[in-house]
C-alpha atoms as a PDB file:
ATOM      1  CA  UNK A   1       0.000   0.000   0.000  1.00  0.00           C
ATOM      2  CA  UNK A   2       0.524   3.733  -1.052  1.00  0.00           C
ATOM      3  CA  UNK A   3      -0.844   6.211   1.217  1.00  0.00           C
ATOM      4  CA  UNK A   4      -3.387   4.301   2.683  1.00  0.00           C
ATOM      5  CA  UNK A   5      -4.376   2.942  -0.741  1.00  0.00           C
ATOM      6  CA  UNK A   6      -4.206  -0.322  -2.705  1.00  0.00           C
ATOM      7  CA  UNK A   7      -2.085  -0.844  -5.692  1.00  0.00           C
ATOM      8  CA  UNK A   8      -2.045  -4.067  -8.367  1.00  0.00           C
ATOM      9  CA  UNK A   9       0.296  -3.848 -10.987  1.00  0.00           C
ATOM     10  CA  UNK A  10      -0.256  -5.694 -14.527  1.00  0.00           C
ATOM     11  CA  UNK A  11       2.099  -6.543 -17.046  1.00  0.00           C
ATOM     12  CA  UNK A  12       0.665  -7.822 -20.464  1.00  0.00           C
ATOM     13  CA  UNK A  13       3.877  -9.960 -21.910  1.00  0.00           C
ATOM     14  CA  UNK A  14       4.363 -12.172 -24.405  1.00  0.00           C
ATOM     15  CA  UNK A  15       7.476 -14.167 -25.077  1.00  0.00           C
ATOM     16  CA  UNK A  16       9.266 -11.903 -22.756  1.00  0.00           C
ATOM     17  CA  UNK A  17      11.493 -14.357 -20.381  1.00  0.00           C
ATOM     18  CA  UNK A  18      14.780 -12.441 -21.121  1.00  0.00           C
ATOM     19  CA  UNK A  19      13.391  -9.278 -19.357  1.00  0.00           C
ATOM     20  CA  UNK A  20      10.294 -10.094 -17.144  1.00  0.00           C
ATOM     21  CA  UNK A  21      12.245 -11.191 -14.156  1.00  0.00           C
ATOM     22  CA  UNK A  22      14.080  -7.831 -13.898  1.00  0.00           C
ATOM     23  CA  UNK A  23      10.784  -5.856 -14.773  1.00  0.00           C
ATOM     24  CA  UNK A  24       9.203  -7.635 -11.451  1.00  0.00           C
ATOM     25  CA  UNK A  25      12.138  -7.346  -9.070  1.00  0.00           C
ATOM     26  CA  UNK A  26      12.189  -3.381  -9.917  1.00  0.00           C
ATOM     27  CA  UNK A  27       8.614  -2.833  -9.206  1.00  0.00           C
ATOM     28  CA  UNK A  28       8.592  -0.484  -5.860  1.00  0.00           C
ATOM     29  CA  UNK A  29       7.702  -2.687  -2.233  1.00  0.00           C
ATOM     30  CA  UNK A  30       5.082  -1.081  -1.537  1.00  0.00           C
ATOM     31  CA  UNK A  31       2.955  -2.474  -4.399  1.00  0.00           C
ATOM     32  CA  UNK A  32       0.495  -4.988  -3.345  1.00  0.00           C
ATOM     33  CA  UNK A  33      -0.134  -7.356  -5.828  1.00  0.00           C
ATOM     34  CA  UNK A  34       1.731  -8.351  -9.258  1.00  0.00           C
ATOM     35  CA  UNK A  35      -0.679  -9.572 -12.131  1.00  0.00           C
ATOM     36  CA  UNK A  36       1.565 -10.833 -15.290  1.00  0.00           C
ATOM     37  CA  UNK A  37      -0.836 -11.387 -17.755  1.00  0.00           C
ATOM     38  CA  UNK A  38       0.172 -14.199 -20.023  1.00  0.00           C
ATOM     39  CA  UNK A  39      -0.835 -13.923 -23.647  1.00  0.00           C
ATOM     40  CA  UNK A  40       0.372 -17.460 -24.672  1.00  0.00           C
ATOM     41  CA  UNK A  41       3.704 -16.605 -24.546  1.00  0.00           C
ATOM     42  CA  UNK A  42       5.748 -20.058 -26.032  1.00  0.00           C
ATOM     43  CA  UNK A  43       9.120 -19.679 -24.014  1.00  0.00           C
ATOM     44  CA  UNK A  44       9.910 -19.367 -20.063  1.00  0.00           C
ATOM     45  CA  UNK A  45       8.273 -16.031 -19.498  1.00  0.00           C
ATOM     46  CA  UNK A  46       5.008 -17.173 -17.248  1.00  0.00           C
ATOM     47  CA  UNK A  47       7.575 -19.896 -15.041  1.00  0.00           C
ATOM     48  CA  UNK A  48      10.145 -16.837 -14.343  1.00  0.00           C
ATOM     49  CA  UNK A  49       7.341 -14.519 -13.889  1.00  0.00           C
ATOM     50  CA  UNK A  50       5.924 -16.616 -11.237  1.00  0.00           C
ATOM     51  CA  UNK A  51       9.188 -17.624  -9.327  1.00  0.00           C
ATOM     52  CA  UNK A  52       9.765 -13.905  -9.181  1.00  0.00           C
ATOM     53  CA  UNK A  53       7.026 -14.052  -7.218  1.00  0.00           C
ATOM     54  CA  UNK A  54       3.964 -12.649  -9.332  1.00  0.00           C
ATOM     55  CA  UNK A  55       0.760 -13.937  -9.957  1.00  0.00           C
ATOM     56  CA  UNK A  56       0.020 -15.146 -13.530  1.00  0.00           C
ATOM     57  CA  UNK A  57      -3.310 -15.101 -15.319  1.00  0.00           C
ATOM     58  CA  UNK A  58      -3.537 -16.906 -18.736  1.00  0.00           C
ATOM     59  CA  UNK A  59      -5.007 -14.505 -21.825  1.00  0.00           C
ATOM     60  CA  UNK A  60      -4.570 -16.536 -24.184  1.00  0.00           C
ATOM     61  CA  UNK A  61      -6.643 -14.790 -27.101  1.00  0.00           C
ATOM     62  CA  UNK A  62      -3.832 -12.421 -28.635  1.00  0.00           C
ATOM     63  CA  UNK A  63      -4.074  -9.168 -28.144  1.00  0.00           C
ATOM     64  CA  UNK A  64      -2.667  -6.635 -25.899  1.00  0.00           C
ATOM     65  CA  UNK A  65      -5.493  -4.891 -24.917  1.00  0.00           C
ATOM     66  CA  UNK A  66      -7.010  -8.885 -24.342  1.00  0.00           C
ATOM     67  CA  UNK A  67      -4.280  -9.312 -21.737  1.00  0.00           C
ATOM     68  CA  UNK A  68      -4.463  -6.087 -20.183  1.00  0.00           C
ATOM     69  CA  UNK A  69      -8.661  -6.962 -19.695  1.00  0.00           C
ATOM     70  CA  UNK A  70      -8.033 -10.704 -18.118  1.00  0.00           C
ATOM     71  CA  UNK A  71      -5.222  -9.041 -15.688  1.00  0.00           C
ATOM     72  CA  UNK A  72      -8.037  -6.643 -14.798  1.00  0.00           C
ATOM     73  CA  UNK A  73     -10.312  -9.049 -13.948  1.00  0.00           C
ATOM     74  CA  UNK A  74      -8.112 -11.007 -12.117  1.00  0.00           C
ATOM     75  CA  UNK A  75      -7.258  -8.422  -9.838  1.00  0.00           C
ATOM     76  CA  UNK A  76     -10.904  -8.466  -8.135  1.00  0.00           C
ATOM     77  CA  UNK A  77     -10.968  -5.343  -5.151  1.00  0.00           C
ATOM     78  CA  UNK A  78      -8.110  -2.471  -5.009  1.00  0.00           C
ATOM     79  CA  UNK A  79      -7.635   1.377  -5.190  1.00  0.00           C
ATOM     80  CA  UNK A  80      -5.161   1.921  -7.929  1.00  0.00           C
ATOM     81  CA  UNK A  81      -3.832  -0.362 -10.980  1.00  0.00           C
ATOM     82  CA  UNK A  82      -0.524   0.657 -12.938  1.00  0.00           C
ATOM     83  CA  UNK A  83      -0.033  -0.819 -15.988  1.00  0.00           C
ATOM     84  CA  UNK A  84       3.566  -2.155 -16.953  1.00  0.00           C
ATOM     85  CA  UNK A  85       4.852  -3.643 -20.009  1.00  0.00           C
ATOM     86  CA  UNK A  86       7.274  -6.403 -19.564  1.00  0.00           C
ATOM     87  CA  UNK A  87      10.260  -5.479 -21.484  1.00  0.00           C
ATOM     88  CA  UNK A  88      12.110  -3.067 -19.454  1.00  0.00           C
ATOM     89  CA  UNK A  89      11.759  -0.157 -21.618  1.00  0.00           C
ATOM     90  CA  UNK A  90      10.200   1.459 -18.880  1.00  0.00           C
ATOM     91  CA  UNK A  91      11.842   2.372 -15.495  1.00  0.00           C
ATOM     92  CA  UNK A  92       9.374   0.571 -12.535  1.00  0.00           C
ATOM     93  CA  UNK A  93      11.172   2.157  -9.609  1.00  0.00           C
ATOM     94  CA  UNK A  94       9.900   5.499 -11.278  1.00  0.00           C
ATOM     95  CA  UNK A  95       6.047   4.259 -10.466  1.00  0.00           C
ATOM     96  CA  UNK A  96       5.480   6.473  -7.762  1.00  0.00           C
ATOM     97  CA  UNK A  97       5.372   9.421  -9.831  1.00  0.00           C
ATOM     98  CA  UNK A  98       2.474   8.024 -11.760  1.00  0.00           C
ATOM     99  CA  UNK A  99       0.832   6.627  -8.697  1.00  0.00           C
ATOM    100  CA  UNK A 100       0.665   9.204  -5.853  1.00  0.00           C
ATOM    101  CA  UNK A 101      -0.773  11.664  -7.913  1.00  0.00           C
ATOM    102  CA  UNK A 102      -3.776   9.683  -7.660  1.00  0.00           C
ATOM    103  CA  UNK A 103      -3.106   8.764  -4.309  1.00  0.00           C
ATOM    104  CA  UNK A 104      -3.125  12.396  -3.815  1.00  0.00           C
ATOM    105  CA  UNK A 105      -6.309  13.020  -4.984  1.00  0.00           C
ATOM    106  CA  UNK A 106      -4.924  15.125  -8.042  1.00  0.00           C
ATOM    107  CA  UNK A 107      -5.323  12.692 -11.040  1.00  0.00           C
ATOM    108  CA  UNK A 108      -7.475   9.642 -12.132  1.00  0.00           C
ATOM    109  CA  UNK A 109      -5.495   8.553 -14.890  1.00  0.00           C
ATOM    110  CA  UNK A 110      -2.329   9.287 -14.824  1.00  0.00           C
ATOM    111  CA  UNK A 111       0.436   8.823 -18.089  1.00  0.00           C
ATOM    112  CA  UNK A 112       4.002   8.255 -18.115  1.00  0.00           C
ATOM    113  CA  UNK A 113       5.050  10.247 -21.162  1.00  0.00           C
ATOM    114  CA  UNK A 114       7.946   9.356 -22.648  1.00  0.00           C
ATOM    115  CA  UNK A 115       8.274  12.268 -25.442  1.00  0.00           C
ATOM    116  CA  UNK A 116       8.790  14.709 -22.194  1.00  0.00           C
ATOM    117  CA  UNK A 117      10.866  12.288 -20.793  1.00  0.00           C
ATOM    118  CA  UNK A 118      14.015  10.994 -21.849  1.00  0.00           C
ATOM    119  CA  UNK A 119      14.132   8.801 -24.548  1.00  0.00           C
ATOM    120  CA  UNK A 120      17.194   6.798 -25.279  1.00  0.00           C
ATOM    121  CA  UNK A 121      18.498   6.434 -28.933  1.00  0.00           C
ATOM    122  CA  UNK A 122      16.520   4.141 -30.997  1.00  0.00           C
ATOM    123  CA  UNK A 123      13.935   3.758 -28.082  1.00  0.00           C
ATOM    124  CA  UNK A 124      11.077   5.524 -30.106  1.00  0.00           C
ATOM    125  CA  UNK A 125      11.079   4.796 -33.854  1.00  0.00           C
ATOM    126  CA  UNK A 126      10.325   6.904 -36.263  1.00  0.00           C
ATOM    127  CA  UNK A 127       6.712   5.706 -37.138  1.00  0.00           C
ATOM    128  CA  UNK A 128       6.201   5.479 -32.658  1.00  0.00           C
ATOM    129  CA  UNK A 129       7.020   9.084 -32.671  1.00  0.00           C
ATOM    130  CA  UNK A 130       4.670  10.170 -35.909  1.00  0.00           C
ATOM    131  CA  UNK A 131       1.620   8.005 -34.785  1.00  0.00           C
ATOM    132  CA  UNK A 132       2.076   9.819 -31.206  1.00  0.00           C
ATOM    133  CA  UNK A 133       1.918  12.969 -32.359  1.00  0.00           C
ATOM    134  CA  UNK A 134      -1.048  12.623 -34.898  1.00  0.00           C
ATOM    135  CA  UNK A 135      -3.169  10.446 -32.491  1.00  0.00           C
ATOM    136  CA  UNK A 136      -2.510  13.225 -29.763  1.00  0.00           C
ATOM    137  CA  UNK A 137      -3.419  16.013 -31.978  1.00  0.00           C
ATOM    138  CA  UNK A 138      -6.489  14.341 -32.946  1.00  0.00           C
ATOM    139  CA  UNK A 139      -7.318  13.847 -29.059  1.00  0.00           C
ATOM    140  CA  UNK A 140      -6.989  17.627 -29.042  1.00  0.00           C
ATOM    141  CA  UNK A 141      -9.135  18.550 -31.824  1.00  0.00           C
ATOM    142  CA  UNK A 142     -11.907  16.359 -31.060  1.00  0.00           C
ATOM    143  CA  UNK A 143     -12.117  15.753 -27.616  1.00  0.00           C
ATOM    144  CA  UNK A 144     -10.018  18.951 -26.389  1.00  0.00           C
ATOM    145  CA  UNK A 145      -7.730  16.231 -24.621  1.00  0.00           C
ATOM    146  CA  UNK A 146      -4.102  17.376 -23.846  1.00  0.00           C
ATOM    147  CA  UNK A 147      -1.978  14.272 -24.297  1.00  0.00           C
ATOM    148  CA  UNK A 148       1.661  14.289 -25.146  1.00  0.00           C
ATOM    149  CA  UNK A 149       1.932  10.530 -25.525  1.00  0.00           C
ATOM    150  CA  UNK A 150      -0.024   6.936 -25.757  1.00  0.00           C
ATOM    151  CA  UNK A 151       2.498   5.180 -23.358  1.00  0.00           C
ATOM    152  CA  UNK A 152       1.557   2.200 -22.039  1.00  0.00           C
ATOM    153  CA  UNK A 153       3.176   3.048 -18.383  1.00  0.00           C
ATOM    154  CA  UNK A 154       0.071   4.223 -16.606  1.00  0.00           C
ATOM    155  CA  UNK A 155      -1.833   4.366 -13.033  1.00  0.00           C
ATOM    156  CA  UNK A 156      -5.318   4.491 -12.975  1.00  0.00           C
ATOM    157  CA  UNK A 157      -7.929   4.737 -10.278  1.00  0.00           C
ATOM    158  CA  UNK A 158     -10.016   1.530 -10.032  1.00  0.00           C
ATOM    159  CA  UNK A 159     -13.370   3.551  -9.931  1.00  0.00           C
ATOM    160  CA  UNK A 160     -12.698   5.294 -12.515  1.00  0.00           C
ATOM    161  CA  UNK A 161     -11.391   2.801 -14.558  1.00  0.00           C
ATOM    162  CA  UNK A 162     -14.493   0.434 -14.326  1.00  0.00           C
ATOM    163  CA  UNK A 163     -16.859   3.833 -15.468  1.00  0.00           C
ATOM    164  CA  UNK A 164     -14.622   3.736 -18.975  1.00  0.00           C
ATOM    165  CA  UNK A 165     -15.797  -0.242 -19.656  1.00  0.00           C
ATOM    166  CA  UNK A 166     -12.639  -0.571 -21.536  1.00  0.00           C
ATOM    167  CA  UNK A 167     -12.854  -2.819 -25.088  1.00  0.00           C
ATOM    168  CA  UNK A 168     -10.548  -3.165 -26.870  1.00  0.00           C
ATOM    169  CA  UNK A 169      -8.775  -6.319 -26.748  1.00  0.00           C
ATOM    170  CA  UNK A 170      -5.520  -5.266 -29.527  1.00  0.00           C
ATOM    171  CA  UNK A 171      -3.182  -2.252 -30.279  1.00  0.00           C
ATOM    172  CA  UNK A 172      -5.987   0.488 -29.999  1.00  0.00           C
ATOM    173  CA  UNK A 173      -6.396  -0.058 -26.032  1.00  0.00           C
ATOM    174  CA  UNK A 174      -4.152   2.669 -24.864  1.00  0.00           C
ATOM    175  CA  UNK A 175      -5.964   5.032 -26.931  1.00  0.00           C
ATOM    176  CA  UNK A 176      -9.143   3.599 -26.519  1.00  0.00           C
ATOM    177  CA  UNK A 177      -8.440   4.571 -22.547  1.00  0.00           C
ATOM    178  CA  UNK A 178      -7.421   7.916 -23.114  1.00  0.00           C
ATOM    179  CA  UNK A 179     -10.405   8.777 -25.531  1.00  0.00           C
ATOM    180  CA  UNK A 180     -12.782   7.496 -22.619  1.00  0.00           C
ATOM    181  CA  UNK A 181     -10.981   9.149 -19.989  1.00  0.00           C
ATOM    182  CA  UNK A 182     -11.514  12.609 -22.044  1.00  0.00           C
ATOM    183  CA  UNK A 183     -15.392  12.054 -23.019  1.00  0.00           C
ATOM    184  CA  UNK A 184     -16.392  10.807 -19.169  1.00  0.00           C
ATOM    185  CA  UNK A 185     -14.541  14.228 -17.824  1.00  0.00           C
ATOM    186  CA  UNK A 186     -11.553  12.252 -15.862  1.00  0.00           C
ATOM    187  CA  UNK A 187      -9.014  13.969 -13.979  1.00  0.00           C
ATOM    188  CA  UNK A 188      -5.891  13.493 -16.395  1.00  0.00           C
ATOM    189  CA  UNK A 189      -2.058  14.236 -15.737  1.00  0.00           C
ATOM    190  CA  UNK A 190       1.221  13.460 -17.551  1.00  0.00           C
ATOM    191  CA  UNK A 191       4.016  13.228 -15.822  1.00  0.00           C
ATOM    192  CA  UNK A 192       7.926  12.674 -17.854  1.00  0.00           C
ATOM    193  CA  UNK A 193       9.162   9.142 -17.802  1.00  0.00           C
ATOM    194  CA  UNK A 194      12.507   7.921 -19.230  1.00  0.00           C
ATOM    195  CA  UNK A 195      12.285   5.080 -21.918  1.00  0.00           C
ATOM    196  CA  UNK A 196      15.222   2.491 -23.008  1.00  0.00           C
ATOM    197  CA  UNK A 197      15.299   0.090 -25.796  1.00  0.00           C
ATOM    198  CA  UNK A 198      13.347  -2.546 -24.863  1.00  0.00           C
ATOM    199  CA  UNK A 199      14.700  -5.931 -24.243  1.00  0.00           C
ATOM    200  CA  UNK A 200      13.409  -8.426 -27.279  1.00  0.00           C
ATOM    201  CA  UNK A 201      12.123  -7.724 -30.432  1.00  0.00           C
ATOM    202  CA  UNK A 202       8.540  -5.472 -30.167  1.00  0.00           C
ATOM    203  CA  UNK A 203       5.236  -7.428 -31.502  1.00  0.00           C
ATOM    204  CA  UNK A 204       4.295  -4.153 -32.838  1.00  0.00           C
ATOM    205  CA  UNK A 205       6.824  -1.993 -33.747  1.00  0.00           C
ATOM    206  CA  UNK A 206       9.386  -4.423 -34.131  1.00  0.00           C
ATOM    207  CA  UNK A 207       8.005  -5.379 -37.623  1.00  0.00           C
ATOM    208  CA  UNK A 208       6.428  -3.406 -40.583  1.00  0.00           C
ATOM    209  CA  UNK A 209       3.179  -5.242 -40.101  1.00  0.00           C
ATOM    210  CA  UNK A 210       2.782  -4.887 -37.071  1.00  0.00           C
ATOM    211  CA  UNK A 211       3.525  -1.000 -36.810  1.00  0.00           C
ATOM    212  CA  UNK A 212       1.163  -0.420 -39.408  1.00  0.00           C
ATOM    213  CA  UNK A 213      -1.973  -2.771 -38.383  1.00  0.00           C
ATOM    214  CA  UNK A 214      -1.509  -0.972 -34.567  1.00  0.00           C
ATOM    215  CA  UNK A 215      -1.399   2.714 -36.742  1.00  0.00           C
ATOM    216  CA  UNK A 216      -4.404   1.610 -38.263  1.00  0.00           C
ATOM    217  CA  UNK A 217      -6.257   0.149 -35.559  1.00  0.00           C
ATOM    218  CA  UNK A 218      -5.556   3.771 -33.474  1.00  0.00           C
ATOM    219  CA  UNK A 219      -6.907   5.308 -35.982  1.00  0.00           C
ATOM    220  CA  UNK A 220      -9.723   3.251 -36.137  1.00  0.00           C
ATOM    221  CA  UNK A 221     -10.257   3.525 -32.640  1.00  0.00           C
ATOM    222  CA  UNK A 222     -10.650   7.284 -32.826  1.00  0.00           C
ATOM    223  CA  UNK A 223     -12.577   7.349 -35.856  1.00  0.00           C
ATOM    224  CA  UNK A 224     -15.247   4.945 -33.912  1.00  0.00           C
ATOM    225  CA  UNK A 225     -15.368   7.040 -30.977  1.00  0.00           C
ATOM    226  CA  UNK A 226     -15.731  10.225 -32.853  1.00  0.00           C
ATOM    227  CA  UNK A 227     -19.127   9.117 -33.922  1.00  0.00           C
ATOM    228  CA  UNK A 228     -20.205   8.916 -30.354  1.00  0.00           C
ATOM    229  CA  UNK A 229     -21.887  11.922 -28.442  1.00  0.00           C
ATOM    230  CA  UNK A 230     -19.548  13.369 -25.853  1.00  0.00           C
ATOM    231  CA  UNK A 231     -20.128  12.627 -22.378  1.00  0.00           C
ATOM    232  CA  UNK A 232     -19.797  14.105 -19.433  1.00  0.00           C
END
């Protein structure tokens, strides 16, 4: 516990046993639970996972956004959930910056951003960086949401995140989140993360396919939602 309050991390990974032991060991003491959510990885990542002492879930219908909904609902009660990817791009003992502002009372959702962080060389391709800053100036047009980034390091508060019903079970979930966040009125915050290369070759932007099937599917995603009538 944070400040009185509940915290589950979940990591969706895939294939990820050369990094997911260090990802877990980083995470902060204070968090309560560890969720890795396994979507039928083929190597050692679920057995190191687990002797590293976190819980695994199986999501075994691809799809990021799949894994990120079966860690959710295997993490039953608790106040705050942080979502990690397993690769070690991201810093975990930096959580607490994305966490007590919700803690706090001063966020609901909050965002690790890692264009105002630091970014090391080769972190953030070329197409990571364009799709960013479209999908975030679409955000802005539309839904007057002030997003730097779609980063998948976030902390959300539990309440709030069941009000969003979140969907999407592929590459538009981290959008879909932030679109949901904007049109039900939440409390939003950035705050500047570093980001490394990641351990591993990416699903998505690790291969032309997949970079342009998740730039499509964002798009997609905000295209679908645009339709909708804003909400408060």
């Amino acid at each position: 516990m944070i400040g009185g309050k509940s915290v589950t991390v979940i990591i969706p990974a895939l294939n990820e046993e050369a990094s997911i032991a260090r990802v877990i060991d980083l995470i902060p003491n204070w968090v309560d639970r560890v969720i890795v959510a396994d979507n039928g990885s083929t190597d050692s990542t679920a057995r190191l996972a687990e002797d590293a002492g976190a819980e695994i879930v199986a999501a075994p219908r691809r799809g990021y956004g799949s894994a990120c909904l079966a860690g959710i609902d295997a993490a039953g009660p608790t106040d705050v959930m942080v979502f990690l990817d397993g690769d070690l791009a991201d810093d975990p003992t930096g959580m607490s910056a994305l966490v007590e502002p919700i803690v706090d009372g001063r966020a609901e959702l909050v965002i690790g951003s890692r264009t105002l962080g630091i970014a090391e060389t080769g972190a953030l391709t070329f197409a990571q960086r364009f799709g960013n800053r479209l999908a975030c100036t679409l955000l802005r047009i539309i839904w007057g949401a002030r997003f730097t980034d779609l980063g998948p390091f976030r902390a959300i508060e539990c309440a709030a995140l069941r009000r969003l019903a979140m969907q999407d079970p592929d590459y538009g979930w981290t959008v879909e989140m932030q679109i949901k966040a904007a049109r039900h009125g939440l409390v939003c915050l950035e705050v500047p993360v570093p980001y490394r290369r990641r351990v591993g070759r990416s699903k998505i932007s690790g291969t032309i396919r997949g970079t342009l099937a998740a730039g499509a599917k964002i798009l997609w995603i905000i295209a679908k939602h645009s339709t909708s009538r804003r909400q408060a």
